[in-house]
Protein backbone atom coordinates (compact mmCIF):
# COMPACT_ATOMS: atom_id res chain seq x y z
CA UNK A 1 -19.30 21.67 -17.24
CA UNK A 2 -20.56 18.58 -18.41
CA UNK A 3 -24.57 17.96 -18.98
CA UNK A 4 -25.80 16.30 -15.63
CA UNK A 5 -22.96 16.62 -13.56
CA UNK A 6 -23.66 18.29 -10.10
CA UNK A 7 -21.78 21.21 -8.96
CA UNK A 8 -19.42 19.57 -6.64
CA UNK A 9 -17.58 20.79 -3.37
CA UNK A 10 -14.01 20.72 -5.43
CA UNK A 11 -16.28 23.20 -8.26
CA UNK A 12 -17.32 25.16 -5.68
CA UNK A 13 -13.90 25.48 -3.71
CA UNK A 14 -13.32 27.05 -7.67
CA UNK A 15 -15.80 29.02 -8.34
CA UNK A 16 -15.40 31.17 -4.66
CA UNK A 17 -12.20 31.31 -5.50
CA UNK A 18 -12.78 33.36 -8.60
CA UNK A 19 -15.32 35.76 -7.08
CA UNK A 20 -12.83 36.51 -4.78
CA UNK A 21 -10.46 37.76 -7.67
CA UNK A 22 -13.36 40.19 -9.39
CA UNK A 23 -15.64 40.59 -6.44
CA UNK A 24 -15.55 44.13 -6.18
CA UNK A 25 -15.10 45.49 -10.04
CA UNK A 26 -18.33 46.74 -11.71
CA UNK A 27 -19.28 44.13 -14.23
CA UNK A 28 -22.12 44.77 -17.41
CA UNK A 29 -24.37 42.01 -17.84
CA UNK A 30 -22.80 40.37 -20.16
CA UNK A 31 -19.51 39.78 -18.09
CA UNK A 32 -21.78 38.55 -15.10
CA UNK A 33 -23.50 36.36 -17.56
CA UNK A 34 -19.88 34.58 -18.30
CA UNK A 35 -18.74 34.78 -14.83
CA UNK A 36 -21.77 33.04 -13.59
CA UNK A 37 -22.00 30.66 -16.81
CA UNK A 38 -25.34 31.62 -17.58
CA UNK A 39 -27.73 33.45 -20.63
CA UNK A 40 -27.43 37.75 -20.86
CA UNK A 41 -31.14 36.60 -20.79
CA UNK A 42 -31.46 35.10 -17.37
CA UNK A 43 -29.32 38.33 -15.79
CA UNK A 44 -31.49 40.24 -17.09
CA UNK A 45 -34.86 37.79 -16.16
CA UNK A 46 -33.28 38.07 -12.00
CA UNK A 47 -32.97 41.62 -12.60
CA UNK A 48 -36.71 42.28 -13.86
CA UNK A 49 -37.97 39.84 -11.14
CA UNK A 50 -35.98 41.74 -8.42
CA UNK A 51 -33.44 38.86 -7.99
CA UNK A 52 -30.33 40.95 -8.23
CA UNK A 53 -30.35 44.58 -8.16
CA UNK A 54 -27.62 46.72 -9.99
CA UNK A 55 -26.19 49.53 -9.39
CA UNK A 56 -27.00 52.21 -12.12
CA UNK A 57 -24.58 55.18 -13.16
CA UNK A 58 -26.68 57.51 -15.37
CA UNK A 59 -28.09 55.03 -18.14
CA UNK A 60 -25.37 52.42 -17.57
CA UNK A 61 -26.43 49.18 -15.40
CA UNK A 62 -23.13 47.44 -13.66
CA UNK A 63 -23.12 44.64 -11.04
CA UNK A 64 -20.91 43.92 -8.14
CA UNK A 65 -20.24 40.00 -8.59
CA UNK A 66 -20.07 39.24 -4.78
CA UNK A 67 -23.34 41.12 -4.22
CA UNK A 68 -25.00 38.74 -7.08
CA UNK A 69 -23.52 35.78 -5.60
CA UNK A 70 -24.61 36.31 -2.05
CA UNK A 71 -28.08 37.31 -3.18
CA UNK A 72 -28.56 34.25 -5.64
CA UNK A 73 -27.11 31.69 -2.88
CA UNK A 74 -29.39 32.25 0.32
């Protein structure tokens, strides 16, 4: 997306659309860092701050994309 451009209804129409495709597969932070369009850094800045909260199978940390979503939108 272009530099100053706001995130318009047509974008978001788009971007639910996509979630709806992967919203229940486990994703590692660097595929939620794609999907989202943002830095492995912030993921992992929401996660330290209590943002988002993964899900955790022995050492591995996954996230459900839907759950992200609805957490970082209200």
């Amino acid at each position: 997306m272009e530099s100053g451009k706001k995130f318009g209804r047509r974008n978001t129409v788009l971007f639910e659309n996509q979630i709806d495709n992967i919203s229940s597969r486990y994703v590692c932070s660097d595929e939620l860092a794609k999907i989202l369009g943002v830095s492995v850094h912030a993921i992992r800045k929401w996660r330290s701050q209590g943002k988002i909260v993964p899900k955790k199978f022995g050492r591995s940390v996954r996230y459900v994309v839907a759950e992200v979503v609805a957490t970082l939108i209200k």
